[in-house]
C-alpha atoms as a PDB file:
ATOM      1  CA  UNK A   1      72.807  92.664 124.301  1.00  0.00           C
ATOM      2  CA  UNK A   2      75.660  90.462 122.806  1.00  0.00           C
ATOM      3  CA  UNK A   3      76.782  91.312 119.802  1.00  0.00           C
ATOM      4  CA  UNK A   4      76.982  89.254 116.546  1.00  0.00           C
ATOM      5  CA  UNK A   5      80.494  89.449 116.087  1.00  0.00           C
ATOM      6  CA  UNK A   6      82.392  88.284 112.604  1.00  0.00           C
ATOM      7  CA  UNK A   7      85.814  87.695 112.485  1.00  0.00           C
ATOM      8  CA  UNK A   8      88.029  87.403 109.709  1.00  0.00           C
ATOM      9  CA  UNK A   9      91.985  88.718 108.171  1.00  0.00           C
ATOM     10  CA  UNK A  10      93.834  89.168 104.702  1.00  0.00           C
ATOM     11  CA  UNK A  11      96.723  86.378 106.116  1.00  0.00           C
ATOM     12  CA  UNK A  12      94.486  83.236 105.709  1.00  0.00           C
ATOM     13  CA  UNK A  13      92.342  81.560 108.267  1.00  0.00           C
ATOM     14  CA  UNK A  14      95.537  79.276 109.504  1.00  0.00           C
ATOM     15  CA  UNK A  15      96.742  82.422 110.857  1.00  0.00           C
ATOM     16  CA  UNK A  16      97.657  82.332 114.476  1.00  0.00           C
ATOM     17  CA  UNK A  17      96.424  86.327 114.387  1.00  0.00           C
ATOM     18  CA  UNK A  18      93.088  85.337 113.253  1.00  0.00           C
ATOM     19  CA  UNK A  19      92.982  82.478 116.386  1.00  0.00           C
ATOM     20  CA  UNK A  20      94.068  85.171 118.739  1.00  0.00           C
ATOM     21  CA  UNK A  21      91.449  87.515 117.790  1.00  0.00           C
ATOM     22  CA  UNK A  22      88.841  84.707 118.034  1.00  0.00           C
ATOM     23  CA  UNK A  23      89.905  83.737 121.599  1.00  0.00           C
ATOM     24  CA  UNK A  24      89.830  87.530 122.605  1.00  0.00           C
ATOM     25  CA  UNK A  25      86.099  87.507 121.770  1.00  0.00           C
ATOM     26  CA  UNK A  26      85.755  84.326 123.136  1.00  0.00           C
ATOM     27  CA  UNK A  27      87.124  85.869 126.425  1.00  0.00           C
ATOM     28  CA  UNK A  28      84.580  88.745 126.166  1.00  0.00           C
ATOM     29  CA  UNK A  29      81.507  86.250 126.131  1.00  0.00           C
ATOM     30  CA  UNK A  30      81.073  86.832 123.062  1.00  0.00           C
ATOM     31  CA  UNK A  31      80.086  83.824 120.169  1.00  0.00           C
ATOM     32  CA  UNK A  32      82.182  84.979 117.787  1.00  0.00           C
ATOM     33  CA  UNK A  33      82.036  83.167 113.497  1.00  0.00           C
ATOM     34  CA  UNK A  34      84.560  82.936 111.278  1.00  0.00           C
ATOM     35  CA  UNK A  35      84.794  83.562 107.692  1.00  0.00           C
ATOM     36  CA  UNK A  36      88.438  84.202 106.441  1.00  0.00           C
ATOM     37  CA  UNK A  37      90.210  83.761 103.504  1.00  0.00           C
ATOM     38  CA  UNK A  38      91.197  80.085 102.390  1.00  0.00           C
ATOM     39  CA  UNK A  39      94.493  81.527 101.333  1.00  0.00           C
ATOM     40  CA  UNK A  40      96.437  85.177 102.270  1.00  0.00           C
ATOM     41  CA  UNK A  41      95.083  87.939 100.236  1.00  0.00           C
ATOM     42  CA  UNK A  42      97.669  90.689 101.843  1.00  0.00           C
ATOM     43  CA  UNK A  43      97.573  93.454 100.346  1.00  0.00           C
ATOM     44  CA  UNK A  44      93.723  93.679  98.380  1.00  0.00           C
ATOM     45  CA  UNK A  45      92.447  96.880 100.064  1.00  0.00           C
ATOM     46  CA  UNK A  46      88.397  96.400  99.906  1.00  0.00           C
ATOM     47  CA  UNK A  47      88.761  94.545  96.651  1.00  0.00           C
ATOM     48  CA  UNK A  48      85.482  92.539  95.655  1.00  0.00           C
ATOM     49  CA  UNK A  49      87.340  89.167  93.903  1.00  0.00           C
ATOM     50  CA  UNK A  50      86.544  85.783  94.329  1.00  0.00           C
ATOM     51  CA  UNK A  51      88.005  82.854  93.313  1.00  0.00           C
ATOM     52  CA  UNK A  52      85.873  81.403  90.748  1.00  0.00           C
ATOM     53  CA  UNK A  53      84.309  82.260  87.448  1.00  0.00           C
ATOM     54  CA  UNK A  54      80.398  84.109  87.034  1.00  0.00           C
ATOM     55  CA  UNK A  55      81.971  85.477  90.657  1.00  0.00           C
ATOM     56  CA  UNK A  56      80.882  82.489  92.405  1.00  0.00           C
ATOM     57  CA  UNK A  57      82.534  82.188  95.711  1.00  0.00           C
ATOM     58  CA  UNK A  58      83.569  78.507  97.240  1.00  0.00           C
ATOM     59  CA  UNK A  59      82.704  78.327 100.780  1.00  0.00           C
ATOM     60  CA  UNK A  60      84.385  75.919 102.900  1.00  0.00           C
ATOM     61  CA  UNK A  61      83.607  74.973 107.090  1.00  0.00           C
ATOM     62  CA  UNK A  62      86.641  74.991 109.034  1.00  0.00           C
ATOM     63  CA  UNK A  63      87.448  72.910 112.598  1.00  0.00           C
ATOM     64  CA  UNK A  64      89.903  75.680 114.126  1.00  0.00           C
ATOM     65  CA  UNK A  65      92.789  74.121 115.938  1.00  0.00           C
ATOM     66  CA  UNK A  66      92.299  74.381 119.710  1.00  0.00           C
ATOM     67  CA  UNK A  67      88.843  76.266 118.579  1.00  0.00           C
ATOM     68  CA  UNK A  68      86.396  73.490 117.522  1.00  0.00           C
ATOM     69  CA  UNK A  69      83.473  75.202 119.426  1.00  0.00           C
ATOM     70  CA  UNK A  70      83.821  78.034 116.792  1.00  0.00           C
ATOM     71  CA  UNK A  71      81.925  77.872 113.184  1.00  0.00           C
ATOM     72  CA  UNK A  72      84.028  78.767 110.788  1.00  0.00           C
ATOM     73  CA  UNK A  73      84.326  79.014 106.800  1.00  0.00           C
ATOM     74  CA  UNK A  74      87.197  79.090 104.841  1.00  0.00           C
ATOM     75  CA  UNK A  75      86.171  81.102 101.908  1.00  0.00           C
ATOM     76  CA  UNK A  76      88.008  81.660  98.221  1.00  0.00           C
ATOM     77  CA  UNK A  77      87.636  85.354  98.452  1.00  0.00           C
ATOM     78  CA  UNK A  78      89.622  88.359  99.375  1.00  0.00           C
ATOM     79  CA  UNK A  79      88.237  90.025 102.545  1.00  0.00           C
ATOM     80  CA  UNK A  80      86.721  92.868 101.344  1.00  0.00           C
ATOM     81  CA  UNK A  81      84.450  90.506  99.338  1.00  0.00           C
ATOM     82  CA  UNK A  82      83.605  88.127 103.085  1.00  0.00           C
ATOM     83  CA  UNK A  83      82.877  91.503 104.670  1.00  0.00           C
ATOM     84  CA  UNK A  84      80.719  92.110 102.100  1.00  0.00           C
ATOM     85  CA  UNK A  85      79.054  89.129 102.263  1.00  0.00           C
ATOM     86  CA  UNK A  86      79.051  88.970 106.403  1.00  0.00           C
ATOM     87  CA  UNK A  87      77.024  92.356 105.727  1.00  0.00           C
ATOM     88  CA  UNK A  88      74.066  90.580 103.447  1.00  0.00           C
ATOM     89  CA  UNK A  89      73.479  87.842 106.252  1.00  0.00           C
ATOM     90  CA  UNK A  90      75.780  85.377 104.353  1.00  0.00           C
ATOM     91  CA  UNK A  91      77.744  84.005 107.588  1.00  0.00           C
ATOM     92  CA  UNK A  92      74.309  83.765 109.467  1.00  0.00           C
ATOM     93  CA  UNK A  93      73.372  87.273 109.776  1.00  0.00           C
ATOM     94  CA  UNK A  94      74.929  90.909 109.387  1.00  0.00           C
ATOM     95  CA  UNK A  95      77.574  90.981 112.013  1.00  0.00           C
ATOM     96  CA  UNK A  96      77.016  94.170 115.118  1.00  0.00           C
ATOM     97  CA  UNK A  97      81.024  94.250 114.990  1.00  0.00           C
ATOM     98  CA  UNK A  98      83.619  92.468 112.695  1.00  0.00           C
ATOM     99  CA  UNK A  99      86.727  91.760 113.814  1.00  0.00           C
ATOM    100  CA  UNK A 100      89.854  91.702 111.116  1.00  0.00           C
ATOM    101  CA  UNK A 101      93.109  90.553 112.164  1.00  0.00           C
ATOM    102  CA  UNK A 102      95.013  89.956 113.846  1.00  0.00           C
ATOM    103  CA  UNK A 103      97.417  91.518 111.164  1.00  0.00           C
ATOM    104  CA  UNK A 104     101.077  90.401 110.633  1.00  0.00           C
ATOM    105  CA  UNK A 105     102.676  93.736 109.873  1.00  0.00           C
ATOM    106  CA  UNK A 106     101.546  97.254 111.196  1.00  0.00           C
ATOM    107  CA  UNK A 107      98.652  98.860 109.209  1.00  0.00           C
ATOM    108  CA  UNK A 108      99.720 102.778 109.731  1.00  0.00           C
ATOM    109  CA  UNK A 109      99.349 105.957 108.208  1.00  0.00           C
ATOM    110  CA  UNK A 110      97.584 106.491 104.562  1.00  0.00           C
ATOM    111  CA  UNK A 111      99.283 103.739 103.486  1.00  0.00           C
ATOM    112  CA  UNK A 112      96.037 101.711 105.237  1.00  0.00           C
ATOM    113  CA  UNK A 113      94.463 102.522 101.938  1.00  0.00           C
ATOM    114  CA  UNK A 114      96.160  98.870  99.870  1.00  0.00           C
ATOM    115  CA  UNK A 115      95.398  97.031 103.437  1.00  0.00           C
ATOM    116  CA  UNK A 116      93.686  93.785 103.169  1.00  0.00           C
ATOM    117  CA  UNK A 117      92.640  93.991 106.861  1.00  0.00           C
ATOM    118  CA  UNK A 118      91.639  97.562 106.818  1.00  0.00           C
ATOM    119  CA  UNK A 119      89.593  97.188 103.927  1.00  0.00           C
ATOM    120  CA  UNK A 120      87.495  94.235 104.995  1.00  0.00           C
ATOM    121  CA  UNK A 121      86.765  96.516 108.346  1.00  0.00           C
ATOM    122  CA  UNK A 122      85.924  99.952 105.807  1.00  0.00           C
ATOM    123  CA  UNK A 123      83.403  97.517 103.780  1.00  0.00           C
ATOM    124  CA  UNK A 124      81.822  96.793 107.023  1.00  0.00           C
ATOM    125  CA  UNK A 125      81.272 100.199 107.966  1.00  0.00           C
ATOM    126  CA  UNK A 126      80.133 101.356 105.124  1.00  0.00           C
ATOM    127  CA  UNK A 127      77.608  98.485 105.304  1.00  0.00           C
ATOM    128  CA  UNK A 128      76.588  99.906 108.674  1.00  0.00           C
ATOM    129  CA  UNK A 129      78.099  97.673 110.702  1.00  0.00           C
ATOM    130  CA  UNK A 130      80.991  98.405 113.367  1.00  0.00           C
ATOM    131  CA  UNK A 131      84.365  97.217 112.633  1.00  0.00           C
ATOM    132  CA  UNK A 132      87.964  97.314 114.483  1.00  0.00           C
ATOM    133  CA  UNK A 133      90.728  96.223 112.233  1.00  0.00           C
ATOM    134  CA  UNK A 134      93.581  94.926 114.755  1.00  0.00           C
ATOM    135  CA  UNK A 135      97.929  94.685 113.392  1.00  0.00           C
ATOM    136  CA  UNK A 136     101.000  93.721 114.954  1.00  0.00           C
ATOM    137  CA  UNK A 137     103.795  95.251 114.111  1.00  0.00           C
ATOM    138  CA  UNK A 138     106.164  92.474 113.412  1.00  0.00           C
ATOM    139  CA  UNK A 139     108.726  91.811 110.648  1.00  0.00           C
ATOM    140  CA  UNK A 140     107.363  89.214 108.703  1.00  0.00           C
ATOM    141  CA  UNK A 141     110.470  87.961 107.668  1.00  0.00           C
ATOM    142  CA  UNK A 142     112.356  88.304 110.614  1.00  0.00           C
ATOM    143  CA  UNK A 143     109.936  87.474 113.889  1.00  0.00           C
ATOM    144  CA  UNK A 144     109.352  83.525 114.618  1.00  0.00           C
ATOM    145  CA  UNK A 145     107.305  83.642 117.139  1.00  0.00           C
ATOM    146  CA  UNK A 146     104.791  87.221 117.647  1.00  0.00           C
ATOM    147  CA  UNK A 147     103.556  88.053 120.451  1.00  0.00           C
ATOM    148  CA  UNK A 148      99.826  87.623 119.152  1.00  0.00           C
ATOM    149  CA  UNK A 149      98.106  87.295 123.129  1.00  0.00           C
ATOM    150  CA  UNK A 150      99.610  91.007 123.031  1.00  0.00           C
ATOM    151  CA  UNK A 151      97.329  92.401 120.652  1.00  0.00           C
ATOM    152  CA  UNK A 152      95.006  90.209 121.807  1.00  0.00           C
ATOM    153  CA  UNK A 153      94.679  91.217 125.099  1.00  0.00           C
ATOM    154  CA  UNK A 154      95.640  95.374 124.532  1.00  0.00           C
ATOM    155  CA  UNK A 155      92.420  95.468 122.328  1.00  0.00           C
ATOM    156  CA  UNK A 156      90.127  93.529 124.263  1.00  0.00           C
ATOM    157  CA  UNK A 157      89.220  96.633 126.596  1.00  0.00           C
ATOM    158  CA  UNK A 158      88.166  98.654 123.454  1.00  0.00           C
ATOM    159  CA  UNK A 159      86.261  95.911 121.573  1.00  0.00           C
ATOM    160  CA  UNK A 160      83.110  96.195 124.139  1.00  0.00           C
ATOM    161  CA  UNK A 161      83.532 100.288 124.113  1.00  0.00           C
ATOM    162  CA  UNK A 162      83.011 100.072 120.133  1.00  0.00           C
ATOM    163  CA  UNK A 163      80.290  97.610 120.182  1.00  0.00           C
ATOM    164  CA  UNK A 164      78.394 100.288 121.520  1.00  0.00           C
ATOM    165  CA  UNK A 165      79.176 102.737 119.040  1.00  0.00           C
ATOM    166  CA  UNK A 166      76.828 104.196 116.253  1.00  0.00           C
ATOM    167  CA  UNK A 167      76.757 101.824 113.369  1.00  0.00           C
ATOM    168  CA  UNK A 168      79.537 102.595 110.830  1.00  0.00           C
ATOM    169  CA  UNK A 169      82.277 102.967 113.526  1.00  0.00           C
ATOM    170  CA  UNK A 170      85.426 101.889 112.344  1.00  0.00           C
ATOM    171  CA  UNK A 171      88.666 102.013 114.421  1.00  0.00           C
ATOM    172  CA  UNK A 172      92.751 100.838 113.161  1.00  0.00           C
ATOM    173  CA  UNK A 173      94.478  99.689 116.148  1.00  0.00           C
ATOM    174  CA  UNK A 174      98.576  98.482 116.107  1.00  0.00           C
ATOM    175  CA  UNK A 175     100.266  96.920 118.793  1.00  0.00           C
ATOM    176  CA  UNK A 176     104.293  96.726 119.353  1.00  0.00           C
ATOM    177  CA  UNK A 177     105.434  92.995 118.919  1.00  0.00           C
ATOM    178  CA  UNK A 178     106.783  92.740 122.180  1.00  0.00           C
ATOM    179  CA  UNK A 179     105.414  91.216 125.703  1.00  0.00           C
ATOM    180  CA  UNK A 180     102.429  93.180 126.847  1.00  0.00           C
ATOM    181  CA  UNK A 181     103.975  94.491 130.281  1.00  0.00           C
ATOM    182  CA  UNK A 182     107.010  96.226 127.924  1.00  0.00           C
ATOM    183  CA  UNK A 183     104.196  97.843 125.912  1.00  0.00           C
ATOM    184  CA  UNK A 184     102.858 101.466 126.720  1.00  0.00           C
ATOM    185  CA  UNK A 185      99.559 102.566 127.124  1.00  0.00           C
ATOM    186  CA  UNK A 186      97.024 102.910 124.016  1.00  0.00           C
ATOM    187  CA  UNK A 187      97.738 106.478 122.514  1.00  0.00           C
ATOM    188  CA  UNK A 188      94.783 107.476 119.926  1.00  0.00           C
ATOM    189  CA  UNK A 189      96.538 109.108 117.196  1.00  0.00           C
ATOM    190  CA  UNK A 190      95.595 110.744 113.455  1.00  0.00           C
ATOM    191  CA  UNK A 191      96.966 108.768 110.418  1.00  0.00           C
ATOM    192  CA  UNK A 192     100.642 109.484 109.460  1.00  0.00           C
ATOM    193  CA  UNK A 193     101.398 110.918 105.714  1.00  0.00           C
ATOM    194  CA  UNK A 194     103.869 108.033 105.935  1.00  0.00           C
ATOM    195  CA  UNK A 195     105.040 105.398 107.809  1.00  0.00           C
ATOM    196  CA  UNK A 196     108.463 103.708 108.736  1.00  0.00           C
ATOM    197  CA  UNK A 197     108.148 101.463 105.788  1.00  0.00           C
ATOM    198  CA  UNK A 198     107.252 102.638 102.195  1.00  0.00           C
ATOM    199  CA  UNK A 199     106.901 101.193  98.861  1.00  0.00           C
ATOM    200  CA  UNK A 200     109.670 101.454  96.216  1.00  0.00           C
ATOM    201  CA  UNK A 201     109.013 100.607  92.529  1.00  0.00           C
ATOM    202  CA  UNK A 202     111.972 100.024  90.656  1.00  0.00           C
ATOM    203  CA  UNK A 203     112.213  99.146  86.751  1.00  0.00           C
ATOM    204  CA  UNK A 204     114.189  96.555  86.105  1.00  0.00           C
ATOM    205  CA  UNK A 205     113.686  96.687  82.215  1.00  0.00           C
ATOM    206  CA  UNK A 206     111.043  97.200  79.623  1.00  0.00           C
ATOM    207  CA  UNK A 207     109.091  94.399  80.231  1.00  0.00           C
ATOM    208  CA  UNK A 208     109.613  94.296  84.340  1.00  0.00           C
ATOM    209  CA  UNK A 209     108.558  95.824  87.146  1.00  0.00           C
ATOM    210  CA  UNK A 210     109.383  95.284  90.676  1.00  0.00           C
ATOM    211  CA  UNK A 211     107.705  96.240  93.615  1.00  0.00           C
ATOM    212  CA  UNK A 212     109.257  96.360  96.930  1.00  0.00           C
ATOM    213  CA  UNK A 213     109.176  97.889 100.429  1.00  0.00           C
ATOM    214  CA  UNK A 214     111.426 100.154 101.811  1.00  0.00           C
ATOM    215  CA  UNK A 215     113.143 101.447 105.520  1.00  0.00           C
ATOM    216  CA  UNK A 216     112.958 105.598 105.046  1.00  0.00           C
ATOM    217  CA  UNK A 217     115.186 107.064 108.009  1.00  0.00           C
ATOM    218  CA  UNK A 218     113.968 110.705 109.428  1.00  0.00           C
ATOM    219  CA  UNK A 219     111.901 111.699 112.239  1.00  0.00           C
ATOM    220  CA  UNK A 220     107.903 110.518 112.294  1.00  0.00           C
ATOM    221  CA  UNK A 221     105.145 113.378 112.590  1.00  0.00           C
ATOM    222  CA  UNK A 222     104.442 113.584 116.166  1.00  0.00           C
ATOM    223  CA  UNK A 223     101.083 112.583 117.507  1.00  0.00           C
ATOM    224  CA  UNK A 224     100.249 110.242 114.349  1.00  0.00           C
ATOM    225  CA  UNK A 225      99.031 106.270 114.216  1.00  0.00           C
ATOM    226  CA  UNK A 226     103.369 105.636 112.779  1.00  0.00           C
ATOM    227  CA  UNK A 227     104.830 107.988 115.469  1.00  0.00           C
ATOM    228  CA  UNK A 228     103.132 106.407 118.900  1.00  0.00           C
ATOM    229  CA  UNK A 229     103.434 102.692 117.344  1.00  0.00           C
ATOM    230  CA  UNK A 230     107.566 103.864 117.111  1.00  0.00           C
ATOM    231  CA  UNK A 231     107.434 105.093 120.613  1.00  0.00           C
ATOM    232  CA  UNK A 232     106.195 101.498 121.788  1.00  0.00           C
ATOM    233  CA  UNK A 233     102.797 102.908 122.375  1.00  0.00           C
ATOM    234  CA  UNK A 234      99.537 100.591 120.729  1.00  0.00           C
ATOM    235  CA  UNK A 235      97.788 102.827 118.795  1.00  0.00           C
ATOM    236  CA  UNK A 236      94.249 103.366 117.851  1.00  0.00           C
ATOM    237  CA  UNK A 237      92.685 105.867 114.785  1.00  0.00           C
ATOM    238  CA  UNK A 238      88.850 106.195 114.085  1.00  0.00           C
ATOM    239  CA  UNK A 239      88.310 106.171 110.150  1.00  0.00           C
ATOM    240  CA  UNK A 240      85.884 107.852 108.141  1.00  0.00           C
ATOM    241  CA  UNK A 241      84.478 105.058 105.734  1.00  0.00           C
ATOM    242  CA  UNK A 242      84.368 106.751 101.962  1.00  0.00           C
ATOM    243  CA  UNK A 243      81.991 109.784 101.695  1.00  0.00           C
ATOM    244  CA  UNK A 244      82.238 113.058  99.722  1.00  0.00           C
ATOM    245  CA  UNK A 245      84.387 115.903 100.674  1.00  0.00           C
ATOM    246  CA  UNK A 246      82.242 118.906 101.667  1.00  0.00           C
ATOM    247  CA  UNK A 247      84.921 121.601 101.051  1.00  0.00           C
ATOM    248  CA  UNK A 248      85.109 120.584  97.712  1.00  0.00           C
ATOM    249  CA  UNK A 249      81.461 120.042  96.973  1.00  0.00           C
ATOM    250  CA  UNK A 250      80.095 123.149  98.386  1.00  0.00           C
ATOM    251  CA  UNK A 251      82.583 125.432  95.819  1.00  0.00           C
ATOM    252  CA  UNK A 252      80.515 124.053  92.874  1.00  0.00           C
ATOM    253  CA  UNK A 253      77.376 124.356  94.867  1.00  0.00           C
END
């Protein structure tokens, strides 16, 4: 059966990521809707804001360039919030899979925790739907032009695979910005502790606070999500949507 498929990102739905990840499913047969952010909401994690007051949430359609087949909503909401939403038949019924990406910027290691892309693809699971969050690791100051059909077309063999997963599957994948015959084959790996790029807070007086990103040098741990990606492998890590921790729970049982 073809899935009902939902896509969506934390970049904005003018992202050329989201478009790619919309044509992928497009390639798969699939009839893919889109409900993404009006604006970029990097950065929210599974945060539930919208836009407006009383948590009213302005809904917008969309004509997609190059993608005017496609229904799509621009929506004043983070994406935690539209998965949320996708999940209580607000886009025209709970999505099988939701799509979220594709990312600007690699989503490794725990750091996946403040990810706007990751989290819209956790609320989904947890809502019992399937999710693959998709990132390309690109400078995002730097890179002009990413190589979006990359991710595109690296994840397109896993998307059907997941589909028929158990409800709640959720799967990170990251893809090396670079042509997709110079990129090696799809590694799974376990989250890294830490990635290539971490955050620094600095105070800058009493009143100020900034908050920044950071290069750290050393070695990655080998076999994790951060290490592969460096190694120009895509990468791909099952996640465990939020549940209890049995160790801990069975020592006051």
């Amino acid at each position: 059966m073809t899935p009902r498929v939902l896509v969506t990102n934390d970049d904005g739905i003018d992202s050329p990521g989201l478009h790619a990840l919309v044509r992928c499913a497009l390639e798969l047969g699939w009839d893919p809707v889109v409900a993404a952010p009006v604006t970029e909401s990097s950065g929210t994690s599974a945060g539930l804001t919208a836009a407006k007051d009383a948590r009213q949430v302005a809904v917008e359609r969309r004509r997609l360039p190059g993608l005017e087949e496609v229904t799509a909503y621009a929506v004043a909401a983070h994406p935690g919030l539209i998965a949320l939403i996708a999940c209580h038949d607000g886009f025209g019924g709970r999505p099988d899979l939701l799509l979220s990406g594709v990312n600007r910027g690699a989503n490794v290691g725990r750091a996946i925790l403040h990810s706007g892309t990751v989290g819209a693809a956790l609320t989904a699971a947890v809502n019992r739907s399937r999710a693959v969050a998709v990132s390309l690791d690109t400078e995002i100051e730097e890179v002009t032009d990413p190589h979006w059909a990359t991710a595109a077309t690296l994840v397109r063999d896993l998307l059907p695979k997941v589909a028929e997963m158990a409800p709640g599957t959720v799967v990170n994948v990251n893809v090396p910005d670079r042509p997709v015959d110079e990129v090696r084959e799809l590694r799974w790996g376990r989250l890294a502790s830490y990635g290539r790029v971490q955050s620094k807070i600095t105070q800058l007086g009493e009143d100020l606070i900034e908050v920044g990103n950071v290069v750290v040098e050393g070695e990655l741990e080998e076999g994790t999500d951060a290490a592969l990606l460096a190694q120009g492998h895509a990468t791909a890590t099952p996640l465990t949507p939020v549940t209890e921790d049995e160790q801990v729970l069975s020592t006051f049982s």
